[in-house]
N, C-alpha and C. Protein backbone atom coordinates (compact mmCIF):
# COMPACT_ATOMS: atom_id res chain seq x y z
N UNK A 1 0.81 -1.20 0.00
CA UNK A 1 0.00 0.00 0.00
C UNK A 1 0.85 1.27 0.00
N UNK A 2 2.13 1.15 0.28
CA UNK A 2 3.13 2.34 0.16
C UNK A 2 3.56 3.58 -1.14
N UNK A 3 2.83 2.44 -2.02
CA UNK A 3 2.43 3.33 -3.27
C UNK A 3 1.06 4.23 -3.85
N UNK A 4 0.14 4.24 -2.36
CA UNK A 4 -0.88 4.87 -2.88
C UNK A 4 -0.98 5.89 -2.61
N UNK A 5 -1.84 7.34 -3.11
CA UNK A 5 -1.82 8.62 -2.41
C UNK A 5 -1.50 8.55 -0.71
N UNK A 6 -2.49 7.95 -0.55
CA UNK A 6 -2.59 8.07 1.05
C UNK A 6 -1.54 7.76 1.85
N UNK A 7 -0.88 6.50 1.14
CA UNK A 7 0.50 6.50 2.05
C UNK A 7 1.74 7.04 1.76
N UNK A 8 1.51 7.69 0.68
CA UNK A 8 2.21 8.78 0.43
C UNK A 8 2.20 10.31 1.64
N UNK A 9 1.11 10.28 1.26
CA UNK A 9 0.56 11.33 2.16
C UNK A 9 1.01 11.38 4.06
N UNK A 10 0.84 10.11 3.67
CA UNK A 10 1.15 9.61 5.39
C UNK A 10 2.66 9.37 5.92
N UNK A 11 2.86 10.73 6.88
CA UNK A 11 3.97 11.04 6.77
C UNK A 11 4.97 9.28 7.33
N UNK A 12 3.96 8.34 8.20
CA UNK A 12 4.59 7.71 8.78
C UNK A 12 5.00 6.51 7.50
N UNK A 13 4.59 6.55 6.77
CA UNK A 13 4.70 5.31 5.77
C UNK A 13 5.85 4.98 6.05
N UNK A 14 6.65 6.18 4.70
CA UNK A 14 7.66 5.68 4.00
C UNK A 14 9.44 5.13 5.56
N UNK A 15 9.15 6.00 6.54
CA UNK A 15 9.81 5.42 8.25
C UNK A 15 9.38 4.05 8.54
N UNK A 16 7.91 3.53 8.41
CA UNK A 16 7.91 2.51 8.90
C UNK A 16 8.71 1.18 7.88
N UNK A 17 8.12 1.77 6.50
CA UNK A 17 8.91 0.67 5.60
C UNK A 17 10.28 0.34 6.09
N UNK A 18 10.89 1.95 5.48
CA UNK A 18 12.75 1.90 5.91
C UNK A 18 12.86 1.28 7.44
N UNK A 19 12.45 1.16 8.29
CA UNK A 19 12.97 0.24 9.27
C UNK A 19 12.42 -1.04 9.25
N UNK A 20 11.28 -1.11 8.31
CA UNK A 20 11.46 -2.79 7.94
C UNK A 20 12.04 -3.52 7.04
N UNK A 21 12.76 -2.87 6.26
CA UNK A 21 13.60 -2.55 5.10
C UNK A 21 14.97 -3.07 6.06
N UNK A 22 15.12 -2.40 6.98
CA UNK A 22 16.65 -2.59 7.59
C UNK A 22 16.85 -3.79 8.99
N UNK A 23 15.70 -3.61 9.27
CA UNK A 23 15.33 -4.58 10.30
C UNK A 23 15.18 -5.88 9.63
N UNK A 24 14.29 -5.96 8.94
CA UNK A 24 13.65 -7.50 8.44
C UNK A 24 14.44 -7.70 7.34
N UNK A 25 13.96 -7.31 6.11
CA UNK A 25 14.55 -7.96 4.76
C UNK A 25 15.95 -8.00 4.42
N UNK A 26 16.47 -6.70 4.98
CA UNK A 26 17.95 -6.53 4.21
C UNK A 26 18.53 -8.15 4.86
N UNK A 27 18.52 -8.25 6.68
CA UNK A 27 19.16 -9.58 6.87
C UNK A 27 18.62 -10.59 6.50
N UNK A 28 17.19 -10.76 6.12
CA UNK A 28 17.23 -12.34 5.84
C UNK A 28 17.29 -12.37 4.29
N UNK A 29 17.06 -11.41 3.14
CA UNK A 29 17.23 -11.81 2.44
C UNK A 29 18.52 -11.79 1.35
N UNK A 30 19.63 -10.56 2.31
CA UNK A 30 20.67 -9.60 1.86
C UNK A 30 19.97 -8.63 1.24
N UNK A 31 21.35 -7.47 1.10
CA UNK A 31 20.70 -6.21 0.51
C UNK A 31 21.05 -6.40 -0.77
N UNK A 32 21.68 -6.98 -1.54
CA UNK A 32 21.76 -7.70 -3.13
C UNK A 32 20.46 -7.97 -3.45
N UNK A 33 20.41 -8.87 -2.68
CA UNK A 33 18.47 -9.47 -3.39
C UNK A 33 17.74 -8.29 -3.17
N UNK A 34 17.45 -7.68 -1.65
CA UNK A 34 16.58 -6.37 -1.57
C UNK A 34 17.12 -5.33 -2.56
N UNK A 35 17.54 -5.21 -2.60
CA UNK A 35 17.81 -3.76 -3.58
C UNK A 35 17.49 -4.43 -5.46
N UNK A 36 17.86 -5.74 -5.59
CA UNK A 36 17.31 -6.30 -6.80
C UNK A 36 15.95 -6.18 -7.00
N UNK A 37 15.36 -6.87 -6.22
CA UNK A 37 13.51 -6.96 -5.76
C UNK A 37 13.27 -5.63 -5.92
N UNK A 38 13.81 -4.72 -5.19
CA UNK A 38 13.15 -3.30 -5.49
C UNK A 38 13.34 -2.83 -6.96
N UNK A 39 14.13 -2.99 -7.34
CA UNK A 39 14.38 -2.56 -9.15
C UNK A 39 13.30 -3.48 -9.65
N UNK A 40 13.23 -4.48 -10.00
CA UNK A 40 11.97 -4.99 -10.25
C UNK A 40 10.60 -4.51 -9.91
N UNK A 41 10.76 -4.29 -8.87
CA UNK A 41 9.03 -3.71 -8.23
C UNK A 41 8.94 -2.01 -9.37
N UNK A 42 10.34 -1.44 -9.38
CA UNK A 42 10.05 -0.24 -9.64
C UNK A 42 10.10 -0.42 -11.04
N UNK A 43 10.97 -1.29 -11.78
CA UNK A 43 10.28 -0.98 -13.07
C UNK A 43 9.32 -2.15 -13.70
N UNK A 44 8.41 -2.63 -13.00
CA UNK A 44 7.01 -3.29 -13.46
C UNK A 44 6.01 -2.55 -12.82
N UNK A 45 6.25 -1.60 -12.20
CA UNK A 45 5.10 -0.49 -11.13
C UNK A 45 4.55 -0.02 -12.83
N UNK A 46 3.07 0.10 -12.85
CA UNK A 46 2.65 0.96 -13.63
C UNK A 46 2.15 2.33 -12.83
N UNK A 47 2.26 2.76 -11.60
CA UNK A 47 1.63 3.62 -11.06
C UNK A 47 2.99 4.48 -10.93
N UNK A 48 2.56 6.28 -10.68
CA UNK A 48 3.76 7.33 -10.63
C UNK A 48 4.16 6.87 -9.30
N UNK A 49 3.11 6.97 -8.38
CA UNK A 49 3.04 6.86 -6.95
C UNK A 49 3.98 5.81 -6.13
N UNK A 50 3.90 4.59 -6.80
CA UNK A 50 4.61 3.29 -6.66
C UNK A 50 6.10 3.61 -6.96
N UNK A 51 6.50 4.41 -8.10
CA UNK A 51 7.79 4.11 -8.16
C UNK A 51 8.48 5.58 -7.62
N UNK A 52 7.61 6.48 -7.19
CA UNK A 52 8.04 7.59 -6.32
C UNK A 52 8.41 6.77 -4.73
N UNK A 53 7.64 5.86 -4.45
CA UNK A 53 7.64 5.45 -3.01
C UNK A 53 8.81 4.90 -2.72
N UNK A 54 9.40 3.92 -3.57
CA UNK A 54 10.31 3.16 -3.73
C UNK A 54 11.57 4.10 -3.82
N UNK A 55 11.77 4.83 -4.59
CA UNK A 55 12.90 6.07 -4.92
C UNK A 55 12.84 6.91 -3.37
N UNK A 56 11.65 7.52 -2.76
CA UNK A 56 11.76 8.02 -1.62
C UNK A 56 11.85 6.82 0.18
N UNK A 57 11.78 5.86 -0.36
CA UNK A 57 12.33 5.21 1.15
C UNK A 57 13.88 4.69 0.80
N UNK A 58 14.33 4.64 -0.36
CA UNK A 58 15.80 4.62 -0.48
C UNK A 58 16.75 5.94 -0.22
N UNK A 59 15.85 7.10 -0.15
CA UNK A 59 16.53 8.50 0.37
C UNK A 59 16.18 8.57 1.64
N UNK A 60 15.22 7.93 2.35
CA UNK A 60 15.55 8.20 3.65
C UNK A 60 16.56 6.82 3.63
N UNK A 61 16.73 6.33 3.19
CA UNK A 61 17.98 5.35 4.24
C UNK A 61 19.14 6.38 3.55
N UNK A 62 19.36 6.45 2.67
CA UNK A 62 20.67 7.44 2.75
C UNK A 62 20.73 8.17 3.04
N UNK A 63 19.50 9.23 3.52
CA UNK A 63 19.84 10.77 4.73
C UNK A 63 19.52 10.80 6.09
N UNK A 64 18.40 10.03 6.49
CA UNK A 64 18.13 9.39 7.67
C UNK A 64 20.01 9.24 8.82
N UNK A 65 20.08 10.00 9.36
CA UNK A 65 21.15 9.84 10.49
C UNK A 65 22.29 9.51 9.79
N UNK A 66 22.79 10.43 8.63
CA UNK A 66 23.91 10.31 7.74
C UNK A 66 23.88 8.63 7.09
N UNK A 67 22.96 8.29 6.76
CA UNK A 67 22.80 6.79 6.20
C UNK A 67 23.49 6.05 7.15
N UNK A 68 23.23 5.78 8.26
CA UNK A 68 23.60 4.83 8.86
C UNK A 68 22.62 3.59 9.06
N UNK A 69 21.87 3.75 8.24
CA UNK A 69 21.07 2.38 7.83
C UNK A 69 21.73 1.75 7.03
N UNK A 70 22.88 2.15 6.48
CA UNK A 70 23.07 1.85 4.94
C UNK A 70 24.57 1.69 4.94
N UNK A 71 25.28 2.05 6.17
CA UNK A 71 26.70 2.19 6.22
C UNK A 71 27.39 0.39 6.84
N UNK A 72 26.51 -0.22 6.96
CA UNK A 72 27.14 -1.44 7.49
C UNK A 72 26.83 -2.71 5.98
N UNK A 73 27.80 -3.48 5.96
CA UNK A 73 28.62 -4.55 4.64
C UNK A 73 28.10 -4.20 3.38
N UNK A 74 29.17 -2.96 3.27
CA UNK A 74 28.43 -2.05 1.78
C UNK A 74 27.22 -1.81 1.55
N UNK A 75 26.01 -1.28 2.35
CA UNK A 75 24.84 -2.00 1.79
C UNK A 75 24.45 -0.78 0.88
N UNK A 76 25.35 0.75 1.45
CA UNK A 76 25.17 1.78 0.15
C UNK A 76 25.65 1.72 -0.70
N UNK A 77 26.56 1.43 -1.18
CA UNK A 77 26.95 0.88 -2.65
C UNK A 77 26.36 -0.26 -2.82
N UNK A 78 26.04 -1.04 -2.70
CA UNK A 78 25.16 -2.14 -3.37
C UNK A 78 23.71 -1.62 -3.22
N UNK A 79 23.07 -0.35 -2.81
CA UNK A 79 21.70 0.14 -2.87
C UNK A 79 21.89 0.91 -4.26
N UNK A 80 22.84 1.25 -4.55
CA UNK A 80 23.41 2.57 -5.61
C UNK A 80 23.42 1.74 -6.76
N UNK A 81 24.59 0.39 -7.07
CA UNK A 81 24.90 -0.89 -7.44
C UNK A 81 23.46 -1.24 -8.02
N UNK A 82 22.44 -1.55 -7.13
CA UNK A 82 21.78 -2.72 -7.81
C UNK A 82 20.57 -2.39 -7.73
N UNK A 83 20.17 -0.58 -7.27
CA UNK A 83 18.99 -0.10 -7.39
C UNK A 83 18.83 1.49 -8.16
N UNK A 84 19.47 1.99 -7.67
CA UNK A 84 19.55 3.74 -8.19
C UNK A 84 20.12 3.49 -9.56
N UNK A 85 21.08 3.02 -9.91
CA UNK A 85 21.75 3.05 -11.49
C UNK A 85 21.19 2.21 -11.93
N UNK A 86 19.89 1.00 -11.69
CA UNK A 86 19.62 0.15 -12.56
C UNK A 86 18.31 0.77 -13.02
N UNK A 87 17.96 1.76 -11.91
CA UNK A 87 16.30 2.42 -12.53
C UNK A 87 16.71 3.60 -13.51
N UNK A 88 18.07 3.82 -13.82
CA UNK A 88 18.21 4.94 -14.58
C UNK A 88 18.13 5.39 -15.77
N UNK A 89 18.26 4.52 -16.84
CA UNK A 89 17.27 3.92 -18.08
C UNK A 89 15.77 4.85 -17.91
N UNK A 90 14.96 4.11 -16.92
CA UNK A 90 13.77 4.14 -16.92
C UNK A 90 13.46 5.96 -16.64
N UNK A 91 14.42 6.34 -15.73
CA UNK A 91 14.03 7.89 -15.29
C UNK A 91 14.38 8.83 -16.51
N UNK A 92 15.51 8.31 -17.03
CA UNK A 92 15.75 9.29 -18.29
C UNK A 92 14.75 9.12 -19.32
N UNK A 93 13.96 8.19 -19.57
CA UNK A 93 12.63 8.22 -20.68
C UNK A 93 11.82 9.01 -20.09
N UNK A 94 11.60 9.07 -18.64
CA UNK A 94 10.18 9.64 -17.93
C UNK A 94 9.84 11.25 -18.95
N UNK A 95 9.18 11.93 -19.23
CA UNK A 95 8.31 12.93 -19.54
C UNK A 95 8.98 13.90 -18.45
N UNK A 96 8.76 14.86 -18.70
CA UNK A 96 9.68 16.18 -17.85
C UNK A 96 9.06 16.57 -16.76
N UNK A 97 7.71 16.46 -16.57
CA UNK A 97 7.21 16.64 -15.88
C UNK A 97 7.33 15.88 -14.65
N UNK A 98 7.60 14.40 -14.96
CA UNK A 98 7.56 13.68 -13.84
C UNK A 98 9.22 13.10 -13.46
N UNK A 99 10.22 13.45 -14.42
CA UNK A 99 11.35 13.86 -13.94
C UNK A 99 11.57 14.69 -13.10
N UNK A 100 11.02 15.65 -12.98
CA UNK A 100 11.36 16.49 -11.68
C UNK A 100 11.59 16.21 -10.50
N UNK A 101 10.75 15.14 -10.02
CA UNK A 101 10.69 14.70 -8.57
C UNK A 101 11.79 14.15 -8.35
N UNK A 102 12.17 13.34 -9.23
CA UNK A 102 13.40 12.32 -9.34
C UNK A 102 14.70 13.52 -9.53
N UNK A 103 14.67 14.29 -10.26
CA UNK A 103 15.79 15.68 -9.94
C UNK A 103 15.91 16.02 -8.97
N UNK A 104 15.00 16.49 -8.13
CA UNK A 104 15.15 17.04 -6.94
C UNK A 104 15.71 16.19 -5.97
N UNK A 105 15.23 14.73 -6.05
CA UNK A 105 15.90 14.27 -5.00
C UNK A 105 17.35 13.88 -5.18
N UNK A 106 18.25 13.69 -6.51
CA UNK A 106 19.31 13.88 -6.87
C UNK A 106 19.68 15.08 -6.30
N UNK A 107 19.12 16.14 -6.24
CA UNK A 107 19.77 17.57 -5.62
C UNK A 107 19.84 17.08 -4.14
N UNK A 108 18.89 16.82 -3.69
CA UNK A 108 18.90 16.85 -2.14
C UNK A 108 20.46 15.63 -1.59
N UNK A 109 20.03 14.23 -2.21
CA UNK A 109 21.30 13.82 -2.35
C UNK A 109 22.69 14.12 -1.97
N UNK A 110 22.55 15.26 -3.00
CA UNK A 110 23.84 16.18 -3.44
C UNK A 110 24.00 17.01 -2.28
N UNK A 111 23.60 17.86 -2.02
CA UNK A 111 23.62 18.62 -1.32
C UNK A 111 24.03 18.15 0.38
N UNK A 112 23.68 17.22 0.53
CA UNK A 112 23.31 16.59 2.01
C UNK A 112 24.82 15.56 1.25
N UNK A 113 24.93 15.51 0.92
CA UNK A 113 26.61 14.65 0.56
C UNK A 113 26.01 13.13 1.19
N UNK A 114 25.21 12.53 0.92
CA UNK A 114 24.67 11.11 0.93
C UNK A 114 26.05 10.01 0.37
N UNK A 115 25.88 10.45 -1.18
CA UNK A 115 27.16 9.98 -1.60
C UNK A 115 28.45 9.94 -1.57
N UNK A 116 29.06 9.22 -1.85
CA UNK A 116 30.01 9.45 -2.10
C UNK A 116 30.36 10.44 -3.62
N UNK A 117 31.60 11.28 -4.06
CA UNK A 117 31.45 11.95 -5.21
C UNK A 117 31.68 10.83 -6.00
N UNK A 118 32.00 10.15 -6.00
CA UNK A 118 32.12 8.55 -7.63
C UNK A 118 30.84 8.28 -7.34
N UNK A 119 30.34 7.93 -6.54
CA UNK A 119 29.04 7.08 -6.74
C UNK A 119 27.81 8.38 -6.91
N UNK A 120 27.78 9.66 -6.65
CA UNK A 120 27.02 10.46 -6.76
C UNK A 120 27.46 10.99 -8.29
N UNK A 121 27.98 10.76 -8.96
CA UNK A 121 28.13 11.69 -10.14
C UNK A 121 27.98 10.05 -11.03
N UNK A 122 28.33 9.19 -10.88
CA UNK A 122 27.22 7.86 -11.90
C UNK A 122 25.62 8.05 -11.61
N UNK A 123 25.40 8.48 -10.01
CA UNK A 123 23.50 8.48 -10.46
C UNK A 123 23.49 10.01 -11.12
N UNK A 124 24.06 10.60 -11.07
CA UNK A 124 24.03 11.88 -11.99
C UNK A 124 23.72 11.41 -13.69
N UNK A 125 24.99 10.69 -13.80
CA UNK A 125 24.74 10.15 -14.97
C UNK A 125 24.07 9.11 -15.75
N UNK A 126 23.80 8.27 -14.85
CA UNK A 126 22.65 7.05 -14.29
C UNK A 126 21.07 7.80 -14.89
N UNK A 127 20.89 9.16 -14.36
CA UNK A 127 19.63 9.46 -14.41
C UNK A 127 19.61 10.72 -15.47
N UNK A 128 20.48 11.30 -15.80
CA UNK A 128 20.95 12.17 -16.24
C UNK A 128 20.13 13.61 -16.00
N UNK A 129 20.62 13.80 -14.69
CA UNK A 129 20.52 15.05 -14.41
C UNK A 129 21.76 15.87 -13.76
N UNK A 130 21.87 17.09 -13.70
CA UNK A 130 23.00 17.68 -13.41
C UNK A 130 22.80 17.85 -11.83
């Protein structure tokens, strides 16, 4: 349901996922497979909403408390690895309009130094925005 207005809307959603995200799945299933599974979910989503949700609980694990969801056995480079650069294809076709969202959070990214500069300037180029 994390893809619908409402849980969009709902500020608690996309927090409760990311700590079940880090709690539950990443260990039992690794963050290889989770971050795979999510590229899949996001590009068979036919909804905007669905693949906004997915793109925004992977930015709170990387700004959330300087990504320290994300700082233990690579799991940010293998979130970057095997989720952010594999949806990037898909964001550069998007219509301009709905690129934006996906820009901005590349800015915020940026700005908040999430990345590293190698791995922040491939989703630059990954998604191709400046």
């Amino acid at each position: 349901t994390l893809g619908t207005r409402g849980a969009l809307e709902d500020r608690s959603s996309v927090p409760r996922l990311a700590a079940a995200l880090v709690e539950r799945f990443i260990p039992a299933l690794s963050a290889t497979i989770t971050f795979k599974l999510m590229t899949v979910c996001f590009m068979s989503a036919k909804g905007v909403a669905h693949r906004k949700a997915l793109v925004y609980l992977v930015h709170r694990l990387l700004t959330r408390n300087n990504g320290e969801a994300l700082n233990e056995e690579d799991r940010r480079s293998t979130c970057v690895r095997f989720f952010l650069l594999q949806i990037g294809a898909k964001i550069r076709g998007f219509e301009a309009h709905e690129r934006i969202s996906y820009c901005r959070i590349v800015s915020d990214l940026s700005e908040r130094k999430a990345l590293p500069p190698a791995e922040m300037t491939q989703l630059k180029d990954s998604w191709d925005t400046d």
